[in-house]
PDB file of N, CA and C in Angstrom:
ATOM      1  N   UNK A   1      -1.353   0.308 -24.822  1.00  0.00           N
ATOM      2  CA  UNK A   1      -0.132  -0.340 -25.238  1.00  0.00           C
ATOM      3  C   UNK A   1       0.840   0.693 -25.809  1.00  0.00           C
ATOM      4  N   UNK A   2       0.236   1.504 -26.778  1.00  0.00           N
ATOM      5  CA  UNK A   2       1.415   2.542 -27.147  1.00  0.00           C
ATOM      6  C   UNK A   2       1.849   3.518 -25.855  1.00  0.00           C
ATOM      7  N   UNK A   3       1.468   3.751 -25.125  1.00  0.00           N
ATOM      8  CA  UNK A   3       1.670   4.586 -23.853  1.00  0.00           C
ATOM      9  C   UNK A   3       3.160   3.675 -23.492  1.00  0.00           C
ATOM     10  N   UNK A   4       2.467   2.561 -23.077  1.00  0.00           N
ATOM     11  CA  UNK A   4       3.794   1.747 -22.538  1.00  0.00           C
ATOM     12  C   UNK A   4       5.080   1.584 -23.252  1.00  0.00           C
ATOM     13  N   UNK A   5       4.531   1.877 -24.889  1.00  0.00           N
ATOM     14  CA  UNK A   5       5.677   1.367 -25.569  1.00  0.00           C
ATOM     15  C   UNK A   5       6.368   2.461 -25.541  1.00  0.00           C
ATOM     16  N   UNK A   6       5.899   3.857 -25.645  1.00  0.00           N
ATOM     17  CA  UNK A   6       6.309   4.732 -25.292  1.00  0.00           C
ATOM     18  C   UNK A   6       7.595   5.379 -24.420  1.00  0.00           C
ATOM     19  N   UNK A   7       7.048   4.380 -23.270  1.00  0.00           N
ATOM     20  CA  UNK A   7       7.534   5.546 -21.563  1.00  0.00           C
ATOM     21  C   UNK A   7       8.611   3.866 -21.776  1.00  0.00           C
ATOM     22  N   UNK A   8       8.278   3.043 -21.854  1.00  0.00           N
ATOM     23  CA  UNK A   8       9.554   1.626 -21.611  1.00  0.00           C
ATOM     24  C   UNK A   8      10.527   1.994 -22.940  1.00  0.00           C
ATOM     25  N   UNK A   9      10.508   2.101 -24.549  1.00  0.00           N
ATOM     26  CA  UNK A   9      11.260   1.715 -25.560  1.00  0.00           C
ATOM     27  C   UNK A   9      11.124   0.432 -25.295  1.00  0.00           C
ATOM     28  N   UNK A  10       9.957  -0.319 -25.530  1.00  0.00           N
ATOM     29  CA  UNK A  10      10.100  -1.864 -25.721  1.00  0.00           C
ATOM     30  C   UNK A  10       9.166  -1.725 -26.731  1.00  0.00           C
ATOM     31  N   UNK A  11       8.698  -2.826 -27.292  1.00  0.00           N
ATOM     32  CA  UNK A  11       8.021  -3.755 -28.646  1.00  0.00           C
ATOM     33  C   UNK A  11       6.984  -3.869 -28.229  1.00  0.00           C
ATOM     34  N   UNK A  12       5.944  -3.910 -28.413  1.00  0.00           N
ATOM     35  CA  UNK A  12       4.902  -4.493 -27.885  1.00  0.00           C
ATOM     36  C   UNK A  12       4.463  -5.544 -27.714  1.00  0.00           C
ATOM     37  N   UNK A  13       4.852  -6.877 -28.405  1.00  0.00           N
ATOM     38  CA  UNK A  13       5.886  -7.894 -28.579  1.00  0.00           C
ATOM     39  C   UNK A  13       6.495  -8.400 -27.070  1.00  0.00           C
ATOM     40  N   UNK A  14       7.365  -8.074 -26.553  1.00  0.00           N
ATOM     41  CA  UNK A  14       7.989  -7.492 -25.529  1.00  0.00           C
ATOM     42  C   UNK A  14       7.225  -7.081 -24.209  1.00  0.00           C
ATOM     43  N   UNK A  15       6.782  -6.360 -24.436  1.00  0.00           N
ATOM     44  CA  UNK A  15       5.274  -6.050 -22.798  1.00  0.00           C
ATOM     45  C   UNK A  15       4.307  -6.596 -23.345  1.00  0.00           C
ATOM     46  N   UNK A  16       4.501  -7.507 -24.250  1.00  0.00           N
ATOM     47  CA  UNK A  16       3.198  -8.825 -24.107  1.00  0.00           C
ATOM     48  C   UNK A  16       3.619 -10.077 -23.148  1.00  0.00           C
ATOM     49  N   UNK A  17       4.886 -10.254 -24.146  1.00  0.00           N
ATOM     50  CA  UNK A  17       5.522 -11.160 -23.264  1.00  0.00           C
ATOM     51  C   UNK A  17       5.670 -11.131 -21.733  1.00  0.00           C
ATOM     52  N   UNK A  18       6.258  -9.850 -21.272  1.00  0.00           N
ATOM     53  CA  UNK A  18       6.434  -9.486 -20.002  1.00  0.00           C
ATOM     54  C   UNK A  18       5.295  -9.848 -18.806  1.00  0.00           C
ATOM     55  N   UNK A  19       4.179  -9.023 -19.950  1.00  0.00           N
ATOM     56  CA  UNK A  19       3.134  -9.284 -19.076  1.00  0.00           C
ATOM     57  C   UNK A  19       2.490 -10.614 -18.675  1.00  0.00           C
ATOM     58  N   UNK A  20       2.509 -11.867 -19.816  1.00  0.00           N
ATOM     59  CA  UNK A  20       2.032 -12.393 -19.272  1.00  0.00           C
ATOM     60  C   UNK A  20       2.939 -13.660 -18.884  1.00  0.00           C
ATOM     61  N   UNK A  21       4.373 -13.247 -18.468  1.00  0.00           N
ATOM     62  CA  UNK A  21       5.330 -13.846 -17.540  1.00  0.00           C
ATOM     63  C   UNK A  21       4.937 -13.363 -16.192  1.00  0.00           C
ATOM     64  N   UNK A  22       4.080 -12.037 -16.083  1.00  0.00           N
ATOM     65  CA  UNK A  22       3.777 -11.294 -14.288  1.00  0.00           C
ATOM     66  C   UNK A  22       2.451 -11.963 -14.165  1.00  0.00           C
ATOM     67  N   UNK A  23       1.679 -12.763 -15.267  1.00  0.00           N
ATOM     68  CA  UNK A  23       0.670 -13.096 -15.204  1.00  0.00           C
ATOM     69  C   UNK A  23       0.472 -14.590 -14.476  1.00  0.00           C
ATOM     70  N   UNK A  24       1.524 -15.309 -15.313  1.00  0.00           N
ATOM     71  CA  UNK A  24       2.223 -16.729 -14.518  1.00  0.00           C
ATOM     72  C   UNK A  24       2.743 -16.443 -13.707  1.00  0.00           C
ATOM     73  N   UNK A  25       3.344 -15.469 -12.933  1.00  0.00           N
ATOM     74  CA  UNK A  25       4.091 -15.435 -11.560  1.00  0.00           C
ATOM     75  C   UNK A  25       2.971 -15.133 -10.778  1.00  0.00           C
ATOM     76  N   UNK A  26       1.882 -15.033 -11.021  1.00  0.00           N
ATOM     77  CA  UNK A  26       0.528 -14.160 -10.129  1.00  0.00           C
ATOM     78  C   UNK A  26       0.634 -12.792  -9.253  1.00  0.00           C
ATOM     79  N   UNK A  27       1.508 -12.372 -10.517  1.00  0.00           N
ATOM     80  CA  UNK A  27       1.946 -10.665  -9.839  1.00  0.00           C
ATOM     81  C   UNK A  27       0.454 -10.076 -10.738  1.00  0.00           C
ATOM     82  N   UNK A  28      -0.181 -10.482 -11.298  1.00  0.00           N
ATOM     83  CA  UNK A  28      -1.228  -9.556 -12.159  1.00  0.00           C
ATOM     84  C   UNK A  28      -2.356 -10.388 -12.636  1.00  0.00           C
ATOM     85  N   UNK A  29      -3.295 -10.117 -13.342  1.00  0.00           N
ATOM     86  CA  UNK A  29      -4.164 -10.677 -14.272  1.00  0.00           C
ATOM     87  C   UNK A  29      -4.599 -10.623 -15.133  1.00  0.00           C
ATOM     88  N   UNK A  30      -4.558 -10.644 -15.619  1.00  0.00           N
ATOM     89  CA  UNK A  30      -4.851  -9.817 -17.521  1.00  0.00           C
ATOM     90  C   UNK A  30      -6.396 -11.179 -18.311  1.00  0.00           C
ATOM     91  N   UNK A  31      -7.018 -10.372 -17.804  1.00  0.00           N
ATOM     92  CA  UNK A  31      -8.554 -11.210 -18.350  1.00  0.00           C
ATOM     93  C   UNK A  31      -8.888 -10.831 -19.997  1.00  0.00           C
ATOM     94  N   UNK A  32      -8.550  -9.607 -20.224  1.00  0.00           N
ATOM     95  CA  UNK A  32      -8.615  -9.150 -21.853  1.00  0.00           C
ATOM     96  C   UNK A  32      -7.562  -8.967 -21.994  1.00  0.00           C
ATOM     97  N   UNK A  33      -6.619 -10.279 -23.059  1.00  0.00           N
ATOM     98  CA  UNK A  33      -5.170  -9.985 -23.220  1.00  0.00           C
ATOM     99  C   UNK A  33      -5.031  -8.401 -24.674  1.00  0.00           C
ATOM    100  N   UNK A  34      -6.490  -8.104 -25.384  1.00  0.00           N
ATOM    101  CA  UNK A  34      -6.339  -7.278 -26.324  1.00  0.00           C
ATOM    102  C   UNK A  34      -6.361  -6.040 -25.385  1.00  0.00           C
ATOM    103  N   UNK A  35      -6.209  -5.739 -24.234  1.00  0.00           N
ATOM    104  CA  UNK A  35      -6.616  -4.483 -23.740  1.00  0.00           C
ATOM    105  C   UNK A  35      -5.738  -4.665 -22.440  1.00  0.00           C
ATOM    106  N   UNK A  36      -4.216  -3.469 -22.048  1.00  0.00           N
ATOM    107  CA  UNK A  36      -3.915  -3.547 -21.293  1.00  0.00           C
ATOM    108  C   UNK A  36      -4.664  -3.043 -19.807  1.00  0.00           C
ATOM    109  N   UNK A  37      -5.271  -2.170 -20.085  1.00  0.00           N
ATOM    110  CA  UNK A  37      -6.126  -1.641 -19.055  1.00  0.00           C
ATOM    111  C   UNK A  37      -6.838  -2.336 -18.498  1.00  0.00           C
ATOM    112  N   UNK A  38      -7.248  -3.960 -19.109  1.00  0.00           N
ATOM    113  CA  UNK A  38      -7.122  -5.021 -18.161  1.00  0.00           C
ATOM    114  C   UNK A  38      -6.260  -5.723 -16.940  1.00  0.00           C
ATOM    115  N   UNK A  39      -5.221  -5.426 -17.100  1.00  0.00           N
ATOM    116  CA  UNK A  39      -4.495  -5.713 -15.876  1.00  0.00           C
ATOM    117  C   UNK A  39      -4.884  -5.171 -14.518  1.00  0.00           C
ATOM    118  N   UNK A  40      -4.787  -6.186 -13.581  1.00  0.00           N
ATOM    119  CA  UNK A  40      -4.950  -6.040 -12.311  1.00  0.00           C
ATOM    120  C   UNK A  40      -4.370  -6.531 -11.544  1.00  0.00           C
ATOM    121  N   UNK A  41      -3.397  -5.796 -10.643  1.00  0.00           N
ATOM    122  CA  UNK A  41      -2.432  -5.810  -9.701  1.00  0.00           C
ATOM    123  C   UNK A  41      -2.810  -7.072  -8.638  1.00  0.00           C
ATOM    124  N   UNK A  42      -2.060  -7.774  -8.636  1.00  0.00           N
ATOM    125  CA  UNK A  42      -2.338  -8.262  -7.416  1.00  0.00           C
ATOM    126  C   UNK A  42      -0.863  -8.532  -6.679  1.00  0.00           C
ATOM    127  N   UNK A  43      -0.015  -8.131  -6.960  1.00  0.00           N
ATOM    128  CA  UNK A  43       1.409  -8.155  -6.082  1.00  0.00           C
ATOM    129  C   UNK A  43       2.391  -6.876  -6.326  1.00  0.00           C
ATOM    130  N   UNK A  44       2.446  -5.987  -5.824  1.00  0.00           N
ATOM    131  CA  UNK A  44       3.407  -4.807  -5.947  1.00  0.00           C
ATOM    132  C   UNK A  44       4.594  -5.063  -5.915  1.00  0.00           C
ATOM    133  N   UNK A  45       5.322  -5.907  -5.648  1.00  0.00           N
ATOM    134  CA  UNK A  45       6.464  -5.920  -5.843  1.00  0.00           C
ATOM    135  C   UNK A  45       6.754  -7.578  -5.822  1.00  0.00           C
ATOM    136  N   UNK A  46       8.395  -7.759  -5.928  1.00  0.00           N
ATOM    137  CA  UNK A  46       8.736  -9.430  -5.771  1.00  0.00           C
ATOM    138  C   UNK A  46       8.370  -9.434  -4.405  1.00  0.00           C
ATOM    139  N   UNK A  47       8.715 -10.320  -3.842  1.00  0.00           N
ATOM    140  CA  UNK A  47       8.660 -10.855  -2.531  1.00  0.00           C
ATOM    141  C   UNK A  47       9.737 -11.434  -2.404  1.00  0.00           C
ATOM    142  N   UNK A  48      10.574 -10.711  -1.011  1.00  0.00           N
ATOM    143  CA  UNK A  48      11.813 -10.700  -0.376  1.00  0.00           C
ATOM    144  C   UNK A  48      11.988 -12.239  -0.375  1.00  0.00           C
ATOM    145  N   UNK A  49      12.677 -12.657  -0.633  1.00  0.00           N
ATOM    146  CA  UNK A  49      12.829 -14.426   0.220  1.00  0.00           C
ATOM    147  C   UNK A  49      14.425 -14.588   1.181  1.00  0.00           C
ATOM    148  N   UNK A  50      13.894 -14.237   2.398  1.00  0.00           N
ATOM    149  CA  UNK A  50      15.267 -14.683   3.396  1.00  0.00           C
ATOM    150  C   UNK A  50      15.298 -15.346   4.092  1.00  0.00           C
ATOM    151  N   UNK A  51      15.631 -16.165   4.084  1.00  0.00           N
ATOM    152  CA  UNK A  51      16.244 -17.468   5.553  1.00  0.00           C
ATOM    153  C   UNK A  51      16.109 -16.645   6.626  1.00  0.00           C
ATOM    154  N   UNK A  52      16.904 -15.744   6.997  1.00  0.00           N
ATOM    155  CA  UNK A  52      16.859 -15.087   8.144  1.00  0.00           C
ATOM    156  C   UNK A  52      16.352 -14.046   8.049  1.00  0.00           C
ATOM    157  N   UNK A  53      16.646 -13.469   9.291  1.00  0.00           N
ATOM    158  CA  UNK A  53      16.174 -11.877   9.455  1.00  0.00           C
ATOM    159  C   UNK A  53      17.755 -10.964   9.612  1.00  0.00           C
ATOM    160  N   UNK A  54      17.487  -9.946   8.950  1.00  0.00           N
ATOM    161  CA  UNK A  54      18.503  -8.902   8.488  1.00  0.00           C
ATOM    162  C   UNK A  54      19.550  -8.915   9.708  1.00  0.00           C
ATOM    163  N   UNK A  55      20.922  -9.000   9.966  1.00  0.00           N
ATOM    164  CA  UNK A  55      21.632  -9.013  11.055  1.00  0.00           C
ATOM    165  C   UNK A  55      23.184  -8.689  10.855  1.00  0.00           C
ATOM    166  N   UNK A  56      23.086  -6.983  10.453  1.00  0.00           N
ATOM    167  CA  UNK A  56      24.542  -6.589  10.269  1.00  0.00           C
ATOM    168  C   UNK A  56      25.393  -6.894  11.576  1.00  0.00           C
ATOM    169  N   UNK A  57      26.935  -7.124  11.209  1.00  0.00           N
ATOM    170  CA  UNK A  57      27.652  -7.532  12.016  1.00  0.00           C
ATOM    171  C   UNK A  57      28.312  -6.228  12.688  1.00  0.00           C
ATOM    172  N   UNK A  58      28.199  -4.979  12.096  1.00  0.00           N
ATOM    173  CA  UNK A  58      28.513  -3.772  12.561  1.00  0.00           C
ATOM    174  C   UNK A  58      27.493  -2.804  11.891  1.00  0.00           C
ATOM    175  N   UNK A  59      27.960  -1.258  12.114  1.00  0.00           N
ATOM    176  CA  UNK A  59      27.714  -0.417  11.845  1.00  0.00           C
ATOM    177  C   UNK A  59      27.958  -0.062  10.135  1.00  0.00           C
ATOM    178  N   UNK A  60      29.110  -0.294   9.822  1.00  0.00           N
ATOM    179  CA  UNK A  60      29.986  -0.124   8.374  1.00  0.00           C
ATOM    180  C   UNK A  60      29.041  -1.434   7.670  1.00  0.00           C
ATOM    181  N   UNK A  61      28.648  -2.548   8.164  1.00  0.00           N
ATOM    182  CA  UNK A  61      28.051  -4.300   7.147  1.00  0.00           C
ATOM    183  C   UNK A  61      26.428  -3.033   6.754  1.00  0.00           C
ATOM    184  N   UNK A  62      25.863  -2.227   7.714  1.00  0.00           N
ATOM    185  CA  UNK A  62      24.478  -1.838   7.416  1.00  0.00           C
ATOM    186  C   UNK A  62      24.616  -1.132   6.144  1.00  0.00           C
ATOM    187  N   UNK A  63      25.745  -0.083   6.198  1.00  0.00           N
ATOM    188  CA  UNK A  63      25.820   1.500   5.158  1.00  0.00           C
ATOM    189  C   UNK A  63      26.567   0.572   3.965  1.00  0.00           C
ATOM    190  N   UNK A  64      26.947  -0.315   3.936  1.00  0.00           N
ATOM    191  CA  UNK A  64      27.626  -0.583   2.767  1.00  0.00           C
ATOM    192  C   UNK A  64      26.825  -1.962   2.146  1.00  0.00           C
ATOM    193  N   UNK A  65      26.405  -2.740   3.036  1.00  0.00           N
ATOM    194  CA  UNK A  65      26.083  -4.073   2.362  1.00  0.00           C
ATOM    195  C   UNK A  65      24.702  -4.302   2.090  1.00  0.00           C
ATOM    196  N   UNK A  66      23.642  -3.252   3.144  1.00  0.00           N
ATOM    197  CA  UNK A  66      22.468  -3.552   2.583  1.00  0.00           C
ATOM    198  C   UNK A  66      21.605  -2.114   2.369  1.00  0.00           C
TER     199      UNK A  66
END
C-alpha cells in the first residue's frame, strides 16, 4: 500500500476505495482486502463498447479524430 501511495499521491483511503470499485466492476479480486498483493487481474483494461466498427470518412477523420 505505501508503494502505491507513493508512485499515485493518493490516500490510502483512496486506492481502497478505487480498488474495490475495480473489484465491483470485475476488473480484479482482492480476496485479502488487508494485503494489496492480493489483487488479481482479471481485466487489463476497460472494454471498448462500439455500436459499430471504426469507419473514417477520409484520410484527415483517421489522424485527427481517432
Amino acid at each position: 500500500m505505501q508503494e502505491l501511495m507513493i508512485k499515485t499521491g493518493k490516500s490510502e483511503k483512496d486506492i481502497t476505495e478505487t480498488l474495490i470499485s475495480l473489484e465491483d466492476k470485475l476488473f480484479i479480486i482482492w480476496d485479502n482486502k488487508r494485503q494489496v498483493e492480493s489483487v488479481k487481474l482479471l481485466q487489463g483494461w476497460e472494454q471498448q463498447l462500439r455500436s459499430e466498427p471504426f469507419k473514417p470518412l477520409d484520410n484527415l477523420d483517421y489522424w485527427t479524430k481517432y
